[in-house]
N, C-alpha and C. Protein backbone atom coordinates (compact mmCIF):
# COMPACT_ATOMS: atom_id res chain seq x y z
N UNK A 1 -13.73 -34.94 16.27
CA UNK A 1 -13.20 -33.69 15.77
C UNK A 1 -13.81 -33.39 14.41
N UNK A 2 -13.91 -31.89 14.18
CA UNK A 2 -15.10 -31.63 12.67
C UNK A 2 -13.45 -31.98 11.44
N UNK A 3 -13.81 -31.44 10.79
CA UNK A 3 -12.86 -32.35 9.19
C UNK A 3 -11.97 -31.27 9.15
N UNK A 4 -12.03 -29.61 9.47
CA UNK A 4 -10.99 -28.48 9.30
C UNK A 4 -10.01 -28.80 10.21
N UNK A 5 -10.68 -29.29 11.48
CA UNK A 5 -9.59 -29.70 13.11
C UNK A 5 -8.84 -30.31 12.51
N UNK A 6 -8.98 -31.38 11.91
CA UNK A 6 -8.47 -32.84 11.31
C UNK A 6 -7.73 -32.27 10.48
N UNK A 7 -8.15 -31.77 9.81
CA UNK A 7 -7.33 -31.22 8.23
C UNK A 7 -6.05 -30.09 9.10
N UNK A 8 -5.67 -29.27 9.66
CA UNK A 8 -5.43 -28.01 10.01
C UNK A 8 -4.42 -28.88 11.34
N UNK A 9 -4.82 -29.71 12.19
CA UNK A 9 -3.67 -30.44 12.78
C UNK A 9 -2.90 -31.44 12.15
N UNK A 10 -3.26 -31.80 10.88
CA UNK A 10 -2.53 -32.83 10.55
C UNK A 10 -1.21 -31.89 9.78
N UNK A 11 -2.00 -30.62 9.38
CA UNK A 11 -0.71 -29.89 8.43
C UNK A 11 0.24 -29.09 9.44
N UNK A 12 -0.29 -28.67 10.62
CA UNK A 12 0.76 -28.67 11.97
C UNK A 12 1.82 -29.61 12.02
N UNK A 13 1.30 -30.51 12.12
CA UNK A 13 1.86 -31.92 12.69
C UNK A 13 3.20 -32.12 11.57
N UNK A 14 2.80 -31.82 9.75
CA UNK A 14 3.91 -31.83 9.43
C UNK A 14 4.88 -31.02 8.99
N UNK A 15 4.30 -29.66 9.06
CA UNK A 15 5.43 -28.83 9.23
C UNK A 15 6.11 -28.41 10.26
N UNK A 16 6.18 -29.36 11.08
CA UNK A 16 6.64 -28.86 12.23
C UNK A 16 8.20 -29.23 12.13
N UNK A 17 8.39 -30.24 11.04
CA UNK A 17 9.96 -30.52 10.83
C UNK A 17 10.84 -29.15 9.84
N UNK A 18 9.89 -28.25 9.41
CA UNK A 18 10.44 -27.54 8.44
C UNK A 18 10.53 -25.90 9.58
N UNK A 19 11.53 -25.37 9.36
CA UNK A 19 12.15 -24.50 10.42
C UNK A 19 12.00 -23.13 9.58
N UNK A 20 11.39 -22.80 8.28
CA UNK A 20 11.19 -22.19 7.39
C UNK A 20 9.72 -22.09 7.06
N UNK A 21 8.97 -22.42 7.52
CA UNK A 21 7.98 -22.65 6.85
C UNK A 21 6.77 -22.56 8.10
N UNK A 22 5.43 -21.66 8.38
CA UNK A 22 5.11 -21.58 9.72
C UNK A 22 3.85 -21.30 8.95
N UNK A 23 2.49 -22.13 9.99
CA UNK A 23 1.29 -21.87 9.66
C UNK A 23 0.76 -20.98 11.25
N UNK A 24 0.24 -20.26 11.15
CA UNK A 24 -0.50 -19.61 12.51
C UNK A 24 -2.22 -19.40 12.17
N UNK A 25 -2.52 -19.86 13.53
CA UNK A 25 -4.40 -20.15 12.72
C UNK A 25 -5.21 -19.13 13.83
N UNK A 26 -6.00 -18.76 13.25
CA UNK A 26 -6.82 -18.02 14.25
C UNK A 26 -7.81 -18.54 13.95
N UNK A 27 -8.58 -18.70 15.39
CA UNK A 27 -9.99 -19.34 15.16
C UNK A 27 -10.36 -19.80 16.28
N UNK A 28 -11.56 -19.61 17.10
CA UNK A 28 -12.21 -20.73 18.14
C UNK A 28 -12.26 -22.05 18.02
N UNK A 29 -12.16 -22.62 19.15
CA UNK A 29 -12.01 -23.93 19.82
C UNK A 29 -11.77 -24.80 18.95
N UNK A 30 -10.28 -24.88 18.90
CA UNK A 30 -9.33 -25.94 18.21
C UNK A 30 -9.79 -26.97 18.56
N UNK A 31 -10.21 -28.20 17.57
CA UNK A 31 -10.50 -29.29 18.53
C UNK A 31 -8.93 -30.53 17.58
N UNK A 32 -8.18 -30.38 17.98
CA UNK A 32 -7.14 -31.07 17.74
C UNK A 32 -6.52 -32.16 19.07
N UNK A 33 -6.13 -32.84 18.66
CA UNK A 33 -5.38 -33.37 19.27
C UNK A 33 -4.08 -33.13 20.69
N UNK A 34 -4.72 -33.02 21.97
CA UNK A 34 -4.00 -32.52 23.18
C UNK A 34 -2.66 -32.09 22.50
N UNK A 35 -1.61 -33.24 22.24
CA UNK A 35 -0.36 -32.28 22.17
C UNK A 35 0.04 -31.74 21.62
N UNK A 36 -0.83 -31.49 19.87
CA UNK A 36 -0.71 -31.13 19.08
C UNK A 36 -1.37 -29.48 19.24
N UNK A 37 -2.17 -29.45 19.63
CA UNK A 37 -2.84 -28.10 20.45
C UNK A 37 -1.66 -27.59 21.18
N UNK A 38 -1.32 -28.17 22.44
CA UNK A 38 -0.88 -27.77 23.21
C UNK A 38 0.83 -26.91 22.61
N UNK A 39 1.24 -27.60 21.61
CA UNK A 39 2.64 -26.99 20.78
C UNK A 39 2.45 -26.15 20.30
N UNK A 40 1.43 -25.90 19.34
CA UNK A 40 0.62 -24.39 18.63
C UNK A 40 0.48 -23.87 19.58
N UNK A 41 -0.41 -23.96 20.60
CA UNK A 41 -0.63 -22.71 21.35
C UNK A 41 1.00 -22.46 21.94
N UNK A 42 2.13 -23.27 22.73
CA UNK A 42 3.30 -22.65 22.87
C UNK A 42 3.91 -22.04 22.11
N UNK A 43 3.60 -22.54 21.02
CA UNK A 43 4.70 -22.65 19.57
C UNK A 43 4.37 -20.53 19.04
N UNK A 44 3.27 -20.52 20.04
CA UNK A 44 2.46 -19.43 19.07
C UNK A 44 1.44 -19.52 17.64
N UNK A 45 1.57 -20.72 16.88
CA UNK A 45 0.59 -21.17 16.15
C UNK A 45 -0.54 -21.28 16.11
N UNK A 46 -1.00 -21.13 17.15
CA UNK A 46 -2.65 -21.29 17.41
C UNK A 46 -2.92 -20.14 18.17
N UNK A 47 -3.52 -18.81 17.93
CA UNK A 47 -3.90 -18.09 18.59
C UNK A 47 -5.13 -17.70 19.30
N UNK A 48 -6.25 -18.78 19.03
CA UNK A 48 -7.45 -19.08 19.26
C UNK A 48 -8.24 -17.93 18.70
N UNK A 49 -9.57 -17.71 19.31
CA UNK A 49 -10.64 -16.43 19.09
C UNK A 49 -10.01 -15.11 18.62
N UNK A 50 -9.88 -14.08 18.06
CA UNK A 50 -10.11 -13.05 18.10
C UNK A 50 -10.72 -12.42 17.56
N UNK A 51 -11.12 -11.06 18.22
CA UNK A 51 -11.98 -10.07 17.06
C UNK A 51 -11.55 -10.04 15.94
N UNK A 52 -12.83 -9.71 14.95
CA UNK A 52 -12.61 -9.28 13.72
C UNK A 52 -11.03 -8.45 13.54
N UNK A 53 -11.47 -7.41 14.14
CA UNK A 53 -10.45 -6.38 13.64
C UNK A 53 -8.91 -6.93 13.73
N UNK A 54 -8.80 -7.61 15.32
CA UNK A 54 -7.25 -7.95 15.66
C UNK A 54 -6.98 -9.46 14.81
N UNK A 55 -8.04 -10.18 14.06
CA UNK A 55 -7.56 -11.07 13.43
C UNK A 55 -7.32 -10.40 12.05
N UNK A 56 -7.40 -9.63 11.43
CA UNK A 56 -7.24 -9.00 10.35
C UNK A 56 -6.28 -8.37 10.33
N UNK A 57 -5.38 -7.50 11.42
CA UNK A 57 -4.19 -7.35 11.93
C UNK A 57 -3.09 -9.18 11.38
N UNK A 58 -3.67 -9.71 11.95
CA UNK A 58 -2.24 -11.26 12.23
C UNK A 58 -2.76 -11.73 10.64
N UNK A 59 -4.05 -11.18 9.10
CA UNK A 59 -3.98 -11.87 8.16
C UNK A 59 -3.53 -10.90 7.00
N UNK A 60 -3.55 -9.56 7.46
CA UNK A 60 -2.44 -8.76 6.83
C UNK A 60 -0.96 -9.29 6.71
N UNK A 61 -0.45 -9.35 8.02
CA UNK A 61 0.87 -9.74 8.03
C UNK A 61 1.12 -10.85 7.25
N UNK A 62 0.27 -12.14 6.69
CA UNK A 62 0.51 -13.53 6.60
C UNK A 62 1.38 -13.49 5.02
N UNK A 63 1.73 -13.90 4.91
CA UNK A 63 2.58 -14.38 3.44
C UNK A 63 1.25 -15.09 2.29
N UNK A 64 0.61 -15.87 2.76
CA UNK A 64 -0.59 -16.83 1.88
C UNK A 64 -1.35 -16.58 2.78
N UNK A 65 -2.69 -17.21 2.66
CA UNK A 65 -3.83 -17.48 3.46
C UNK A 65 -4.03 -18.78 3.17
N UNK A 66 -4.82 -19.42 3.74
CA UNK A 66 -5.41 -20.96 3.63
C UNK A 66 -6.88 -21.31 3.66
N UNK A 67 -7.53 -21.72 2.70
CA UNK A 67 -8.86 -21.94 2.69
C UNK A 67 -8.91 -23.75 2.72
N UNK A 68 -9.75 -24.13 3.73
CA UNK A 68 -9.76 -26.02 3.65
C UNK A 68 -11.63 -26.17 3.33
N UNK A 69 -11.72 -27.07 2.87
CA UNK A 69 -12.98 -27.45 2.47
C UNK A 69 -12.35 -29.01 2.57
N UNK A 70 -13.62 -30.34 3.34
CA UNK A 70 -13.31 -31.64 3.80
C UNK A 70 -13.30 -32.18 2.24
N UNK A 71 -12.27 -33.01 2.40
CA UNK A 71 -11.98 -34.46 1.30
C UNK A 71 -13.05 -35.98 1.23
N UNK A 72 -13.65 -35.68 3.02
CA UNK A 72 -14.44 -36.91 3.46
C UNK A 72 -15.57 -37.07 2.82
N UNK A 73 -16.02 -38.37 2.18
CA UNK A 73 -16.77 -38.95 1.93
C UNK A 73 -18.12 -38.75 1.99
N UNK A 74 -18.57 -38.51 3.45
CA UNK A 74 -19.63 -37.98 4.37
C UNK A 74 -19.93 -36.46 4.53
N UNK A 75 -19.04 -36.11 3.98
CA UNK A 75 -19.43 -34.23 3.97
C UNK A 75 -19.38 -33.91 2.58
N UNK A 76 -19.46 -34.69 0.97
CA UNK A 76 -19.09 -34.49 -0.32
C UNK A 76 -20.59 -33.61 -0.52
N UNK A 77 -21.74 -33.77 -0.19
CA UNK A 77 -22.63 -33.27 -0.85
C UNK A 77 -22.58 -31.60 0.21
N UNK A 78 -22.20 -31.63 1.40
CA UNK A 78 -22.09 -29.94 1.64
C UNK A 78 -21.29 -29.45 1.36
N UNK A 79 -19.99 -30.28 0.49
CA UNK A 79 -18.49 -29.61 0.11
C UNK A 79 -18.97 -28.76 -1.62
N UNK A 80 -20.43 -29.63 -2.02
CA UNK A 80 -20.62 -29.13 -3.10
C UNK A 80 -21.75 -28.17 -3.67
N UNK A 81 -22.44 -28.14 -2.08
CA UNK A 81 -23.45 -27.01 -2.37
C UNK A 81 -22.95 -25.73 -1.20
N UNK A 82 -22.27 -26.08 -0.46
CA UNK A 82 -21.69 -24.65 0.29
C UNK A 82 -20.31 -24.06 -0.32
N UNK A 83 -20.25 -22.58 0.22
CA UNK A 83 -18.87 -21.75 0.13
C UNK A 83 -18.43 -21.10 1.11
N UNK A 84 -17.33 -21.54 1.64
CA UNK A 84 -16.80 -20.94 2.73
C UNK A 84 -16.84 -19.50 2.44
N UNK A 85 -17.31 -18.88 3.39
CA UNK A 85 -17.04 -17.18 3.25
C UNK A 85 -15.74 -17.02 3.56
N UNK A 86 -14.74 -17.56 4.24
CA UNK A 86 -13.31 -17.19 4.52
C UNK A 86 -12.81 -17.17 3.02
N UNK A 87 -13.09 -17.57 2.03
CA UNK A 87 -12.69 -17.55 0.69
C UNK A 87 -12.77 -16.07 0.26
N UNK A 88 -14.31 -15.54 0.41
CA UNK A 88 -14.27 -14.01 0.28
C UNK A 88 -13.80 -12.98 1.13
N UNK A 89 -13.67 -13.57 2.35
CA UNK A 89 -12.92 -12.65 3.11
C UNK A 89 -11.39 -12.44 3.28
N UNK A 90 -11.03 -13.71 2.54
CA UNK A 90 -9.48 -13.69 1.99
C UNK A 90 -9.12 -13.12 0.76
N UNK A 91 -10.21 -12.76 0.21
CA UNK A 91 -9.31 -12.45 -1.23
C UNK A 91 -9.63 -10.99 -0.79
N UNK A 92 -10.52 -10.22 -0.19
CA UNK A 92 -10.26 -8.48 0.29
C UNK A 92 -8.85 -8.34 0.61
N UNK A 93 -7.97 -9.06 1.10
CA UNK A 93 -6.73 -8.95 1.85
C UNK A 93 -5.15 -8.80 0.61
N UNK A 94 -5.65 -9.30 -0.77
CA UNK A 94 -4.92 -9.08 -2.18
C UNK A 94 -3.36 -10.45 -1.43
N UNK A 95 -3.85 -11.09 -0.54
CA UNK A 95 -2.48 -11.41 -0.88
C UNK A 95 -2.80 -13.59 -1.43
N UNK A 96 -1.76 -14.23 -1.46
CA UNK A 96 -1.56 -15.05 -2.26
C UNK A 96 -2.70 -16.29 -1.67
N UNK A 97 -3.70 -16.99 -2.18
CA UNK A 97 -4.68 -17.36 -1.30
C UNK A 97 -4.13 -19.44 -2.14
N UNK A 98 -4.28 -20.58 -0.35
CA UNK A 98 -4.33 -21.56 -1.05
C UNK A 98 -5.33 -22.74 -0.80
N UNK A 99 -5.67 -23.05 -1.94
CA UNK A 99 -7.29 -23.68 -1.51
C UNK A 99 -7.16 -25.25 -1.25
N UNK A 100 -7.37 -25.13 -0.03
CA UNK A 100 -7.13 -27.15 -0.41
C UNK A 100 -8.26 -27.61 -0.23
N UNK A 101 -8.81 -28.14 -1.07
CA UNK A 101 -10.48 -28.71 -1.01
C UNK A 101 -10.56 -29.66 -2.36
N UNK A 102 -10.92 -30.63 -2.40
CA UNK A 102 -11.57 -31.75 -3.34
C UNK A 102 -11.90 -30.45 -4.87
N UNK A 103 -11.74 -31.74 -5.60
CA UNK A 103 -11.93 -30.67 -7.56
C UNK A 103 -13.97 -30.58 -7.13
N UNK A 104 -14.37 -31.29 -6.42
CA UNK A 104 -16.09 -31.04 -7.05
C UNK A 104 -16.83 -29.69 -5.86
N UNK A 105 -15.86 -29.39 -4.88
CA UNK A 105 -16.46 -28.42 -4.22
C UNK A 105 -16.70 -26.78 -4.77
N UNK A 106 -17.50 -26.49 -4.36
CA UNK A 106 -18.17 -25.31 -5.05
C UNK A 106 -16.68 -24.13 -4.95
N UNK A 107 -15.94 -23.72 -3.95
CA UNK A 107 -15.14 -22.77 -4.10
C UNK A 107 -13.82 -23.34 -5.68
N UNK A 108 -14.08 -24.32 -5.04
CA UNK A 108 -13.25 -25.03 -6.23
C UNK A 108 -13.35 -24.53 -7.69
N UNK A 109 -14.62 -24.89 -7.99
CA UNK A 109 -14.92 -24.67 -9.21
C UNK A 109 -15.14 -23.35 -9.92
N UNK A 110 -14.91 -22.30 -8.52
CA UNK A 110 -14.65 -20.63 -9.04
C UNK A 110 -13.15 -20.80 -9.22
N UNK A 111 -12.50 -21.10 -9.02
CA UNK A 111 -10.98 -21.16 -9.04
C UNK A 111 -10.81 -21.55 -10.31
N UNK A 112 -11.27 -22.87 -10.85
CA UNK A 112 -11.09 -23.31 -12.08
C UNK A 112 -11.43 -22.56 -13.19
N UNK A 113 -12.06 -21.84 -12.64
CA UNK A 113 -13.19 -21.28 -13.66
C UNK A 113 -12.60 -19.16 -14.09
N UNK A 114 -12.51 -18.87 -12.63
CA UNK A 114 -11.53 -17.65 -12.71
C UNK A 114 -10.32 -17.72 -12.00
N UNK A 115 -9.62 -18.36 -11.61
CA UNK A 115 -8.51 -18.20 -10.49
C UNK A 115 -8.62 -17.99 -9.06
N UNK A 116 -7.71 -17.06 -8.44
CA UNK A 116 -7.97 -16.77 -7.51
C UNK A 116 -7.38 -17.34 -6.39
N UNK A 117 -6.84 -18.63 -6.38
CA UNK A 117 -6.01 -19.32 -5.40
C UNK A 117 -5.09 -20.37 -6.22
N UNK A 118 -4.25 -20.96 -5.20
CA UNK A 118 -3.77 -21.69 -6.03
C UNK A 118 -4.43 -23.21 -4.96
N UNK A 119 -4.87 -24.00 -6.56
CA UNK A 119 -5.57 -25.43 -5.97
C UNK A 119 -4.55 -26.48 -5.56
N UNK A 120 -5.31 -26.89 -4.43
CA UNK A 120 -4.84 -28.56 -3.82
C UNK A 120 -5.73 -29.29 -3.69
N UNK A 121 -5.16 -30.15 -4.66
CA UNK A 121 -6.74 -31.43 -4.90
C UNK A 121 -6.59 -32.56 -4.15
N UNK A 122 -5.26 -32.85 -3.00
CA UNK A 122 -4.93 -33.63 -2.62
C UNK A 122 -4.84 -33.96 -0.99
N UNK A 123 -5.32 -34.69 -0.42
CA UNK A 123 -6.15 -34.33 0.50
C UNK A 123 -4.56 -34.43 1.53
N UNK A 124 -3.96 -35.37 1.30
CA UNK A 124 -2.70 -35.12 1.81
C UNK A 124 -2.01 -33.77 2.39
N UNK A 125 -1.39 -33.52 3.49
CA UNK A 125 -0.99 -32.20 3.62
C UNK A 125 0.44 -31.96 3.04
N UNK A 126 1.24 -32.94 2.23
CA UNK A 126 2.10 -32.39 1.66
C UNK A 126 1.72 -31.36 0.55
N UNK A 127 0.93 -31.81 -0.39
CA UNK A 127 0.71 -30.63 -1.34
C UNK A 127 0.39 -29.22 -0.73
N UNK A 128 -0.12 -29.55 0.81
CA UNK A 128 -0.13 -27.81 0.52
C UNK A 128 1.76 -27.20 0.96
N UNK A 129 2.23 -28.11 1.74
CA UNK A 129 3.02 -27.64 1.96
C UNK A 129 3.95 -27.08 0.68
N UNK A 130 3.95 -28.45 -0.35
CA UNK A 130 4.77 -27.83 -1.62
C UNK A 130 4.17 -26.22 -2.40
N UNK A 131 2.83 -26.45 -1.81
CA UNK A 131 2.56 -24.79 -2.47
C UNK A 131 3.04 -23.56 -2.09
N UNK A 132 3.35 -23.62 -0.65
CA UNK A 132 3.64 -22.92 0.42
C UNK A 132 5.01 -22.50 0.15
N UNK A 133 5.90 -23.66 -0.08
CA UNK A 133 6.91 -24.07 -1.00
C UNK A 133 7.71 -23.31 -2.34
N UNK A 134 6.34 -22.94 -2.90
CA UNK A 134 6.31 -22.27 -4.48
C UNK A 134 5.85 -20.63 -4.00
N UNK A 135 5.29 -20.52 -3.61
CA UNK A 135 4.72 -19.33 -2.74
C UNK A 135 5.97 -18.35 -2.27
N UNK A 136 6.38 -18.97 -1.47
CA UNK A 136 8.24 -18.93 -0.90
C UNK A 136 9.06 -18.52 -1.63
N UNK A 137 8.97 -19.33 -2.42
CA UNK A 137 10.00 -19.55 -3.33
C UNK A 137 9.84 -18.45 -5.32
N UNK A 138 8.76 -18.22 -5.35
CA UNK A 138 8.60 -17.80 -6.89
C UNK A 138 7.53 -16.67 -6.70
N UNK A 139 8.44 -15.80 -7.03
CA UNK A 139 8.01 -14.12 -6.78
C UNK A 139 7.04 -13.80 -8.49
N UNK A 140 7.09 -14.43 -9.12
CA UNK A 140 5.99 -14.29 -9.77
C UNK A 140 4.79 -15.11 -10.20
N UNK A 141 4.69 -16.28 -8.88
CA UNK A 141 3.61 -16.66 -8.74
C UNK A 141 2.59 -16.22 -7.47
N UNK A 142 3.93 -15.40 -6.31
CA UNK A 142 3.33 -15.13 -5.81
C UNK A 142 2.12 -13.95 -6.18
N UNK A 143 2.80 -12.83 -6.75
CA UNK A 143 2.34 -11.79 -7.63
C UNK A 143 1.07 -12.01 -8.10
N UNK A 144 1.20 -13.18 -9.07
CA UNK A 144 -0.04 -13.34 -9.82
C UNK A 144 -1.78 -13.77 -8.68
N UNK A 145 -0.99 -14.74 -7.69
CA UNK A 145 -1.73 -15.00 -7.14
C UNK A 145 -2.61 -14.02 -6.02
N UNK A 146 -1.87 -12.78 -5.99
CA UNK A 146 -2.27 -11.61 -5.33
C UNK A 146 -3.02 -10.86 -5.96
N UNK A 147 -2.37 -10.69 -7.44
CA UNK A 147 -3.21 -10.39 -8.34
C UNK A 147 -4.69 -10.64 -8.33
N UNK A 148 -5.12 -12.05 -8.63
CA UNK A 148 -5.97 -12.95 -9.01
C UNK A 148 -7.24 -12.91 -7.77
N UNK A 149 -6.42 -12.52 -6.48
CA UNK A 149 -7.24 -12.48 -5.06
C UNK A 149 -7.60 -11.27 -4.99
N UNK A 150 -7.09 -10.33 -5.56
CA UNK A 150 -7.46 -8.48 -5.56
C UNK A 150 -8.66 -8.59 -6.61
N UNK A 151 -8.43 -9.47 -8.02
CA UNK A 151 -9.61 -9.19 -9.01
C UNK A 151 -10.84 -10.13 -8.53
N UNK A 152 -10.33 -11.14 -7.79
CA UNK A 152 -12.12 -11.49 -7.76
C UNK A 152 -12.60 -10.76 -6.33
N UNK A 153 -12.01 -10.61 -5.26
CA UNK A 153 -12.71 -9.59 -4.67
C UNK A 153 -13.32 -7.90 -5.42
N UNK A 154 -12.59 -7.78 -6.52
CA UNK A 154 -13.21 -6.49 -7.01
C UNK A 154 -14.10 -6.96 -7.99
N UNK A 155 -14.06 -8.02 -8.17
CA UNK A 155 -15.33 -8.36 -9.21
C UNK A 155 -16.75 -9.59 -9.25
N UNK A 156 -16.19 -10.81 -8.82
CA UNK A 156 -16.92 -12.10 -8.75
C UNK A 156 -16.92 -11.76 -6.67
N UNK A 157 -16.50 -11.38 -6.12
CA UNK A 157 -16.72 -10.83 -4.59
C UNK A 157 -17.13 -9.54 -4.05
N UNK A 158 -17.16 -9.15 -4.98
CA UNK A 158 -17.72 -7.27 -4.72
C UNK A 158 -18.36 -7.36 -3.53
N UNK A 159 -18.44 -7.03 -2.79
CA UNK A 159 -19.47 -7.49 -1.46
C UNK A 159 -20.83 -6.21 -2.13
N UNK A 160 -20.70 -5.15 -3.17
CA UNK A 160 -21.79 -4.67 -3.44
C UNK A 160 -22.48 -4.72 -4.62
N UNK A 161 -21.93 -6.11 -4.96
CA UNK A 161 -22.28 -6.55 -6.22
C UNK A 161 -22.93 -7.70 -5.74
N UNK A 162 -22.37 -8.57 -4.43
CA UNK A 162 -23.26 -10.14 -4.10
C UNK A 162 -24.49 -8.96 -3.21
N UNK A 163 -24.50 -8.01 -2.83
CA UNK A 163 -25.90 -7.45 -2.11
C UNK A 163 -26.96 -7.10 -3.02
N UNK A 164 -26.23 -6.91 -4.27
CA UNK A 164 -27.77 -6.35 -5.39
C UNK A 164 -28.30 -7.76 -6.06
N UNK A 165 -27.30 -8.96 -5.66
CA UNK A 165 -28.05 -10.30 -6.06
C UNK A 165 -28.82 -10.64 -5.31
N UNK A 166 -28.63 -10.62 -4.54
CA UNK A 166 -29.49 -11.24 -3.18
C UNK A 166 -30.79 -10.49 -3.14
N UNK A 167 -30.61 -8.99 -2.62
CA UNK A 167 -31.65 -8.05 -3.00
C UNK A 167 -32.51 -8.39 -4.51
N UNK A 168 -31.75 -8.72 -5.66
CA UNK A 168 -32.96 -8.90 -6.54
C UNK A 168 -33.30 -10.10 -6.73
N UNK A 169 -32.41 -11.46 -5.64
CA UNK A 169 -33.49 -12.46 -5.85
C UNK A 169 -34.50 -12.60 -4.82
N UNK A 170 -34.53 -12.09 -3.75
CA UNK A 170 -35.51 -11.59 -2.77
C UNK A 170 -36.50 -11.02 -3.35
N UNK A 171 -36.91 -9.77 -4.16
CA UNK A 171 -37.70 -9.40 -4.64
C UNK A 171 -38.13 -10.21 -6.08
N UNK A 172 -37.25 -11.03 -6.38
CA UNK A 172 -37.76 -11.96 -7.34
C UNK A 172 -38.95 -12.64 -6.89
N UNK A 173 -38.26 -13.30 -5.77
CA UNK A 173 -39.19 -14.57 -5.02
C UNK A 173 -40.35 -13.68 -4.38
N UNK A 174 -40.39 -12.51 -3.84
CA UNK A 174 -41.70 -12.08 -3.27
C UNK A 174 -42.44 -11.16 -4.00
N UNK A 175 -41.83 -11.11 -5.39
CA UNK A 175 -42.80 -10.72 -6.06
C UNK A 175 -42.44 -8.81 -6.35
N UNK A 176 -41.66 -8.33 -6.00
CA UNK A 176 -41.38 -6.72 -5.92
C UNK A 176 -40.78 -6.47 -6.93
């Protein structure tokens, strides 16, 4: 199973005692654990594939979003030169974003650096739950954290601000 499966059934697995508290994932081919799959998909938790558009429908509705980047050992050097794009495609949405990924990964260190989510450095899935927790629970962290996901999509995510980088390091490198 890849390290998000791993990561993303294990935090199933323990909120499943809390009757308050509900993760729903959209995404192709869960590779989790048979019965643990099999409860999400009854449970409604796991909704597998959908289009763009109708998954943007079920991340409107969501209370937080969830961004995972692996804790493992064996994936530390792509945890620190890649960025999940679900990071930028969560903060267009203004609502409360939570990052659980190791302190040396690259989304990480925009967080530290401007905000934007609230961090879990702990690879454990209780911490996210306690965020989830605080989220719930504290109407002006949620706020801020909506806040914080509206300004870096309008600023450090501009999607027409990362196109005039790209565009001028393209013409950097070929010379235009």
């Amino acid at each position: 199973r890849n390290f998000y499966g791993r990561m993303l059934s294990s935090l199933i697995e323990r909120l499943a005692k809390y009757d308050d508290l509900e993760l729903i994932v959209v995404g192709g081919d869960a590779d989790w654990p048979t019965e643990v799959l099999a409860r999400a998909k009854q449970e409604g938790l796991y909704l597998g594939f959908m289009p763009p558009e109708k998954a943007a429908e079920v991340l409107k509705g969501a209370d937080a979003l969830l961004v995972v980047m692996s804790f493992e050992s064996e994936h530390e050097r792509f945890m620190r030169t890649s960025f999940t794009t679900k990071f930028l495609d969560y903060a267009a949405f203004h609502k409360p974003i939570i990052l659980w990924a190791p302190d040396y990964c690259t989304p990480m260190r925009v967080v530290k650096r401007e905000g934007g989510a609230l961090p879990i450095l702990d690879p454990h899935p209780d911490g996210v739950i306690d965020a989830l927790r605080a989220i719930q629970t504290d109407s002006d962290l949620r706020q801020r954290l909506a806040e914080e996901a509206r300004n870096l999509n309008e600023t450090t995510f501009n999607p027409d601000r990362l196109q005039d980088i790209f565009v001028s390091q393209i013409n950097a490198i070929t010379g235009k």
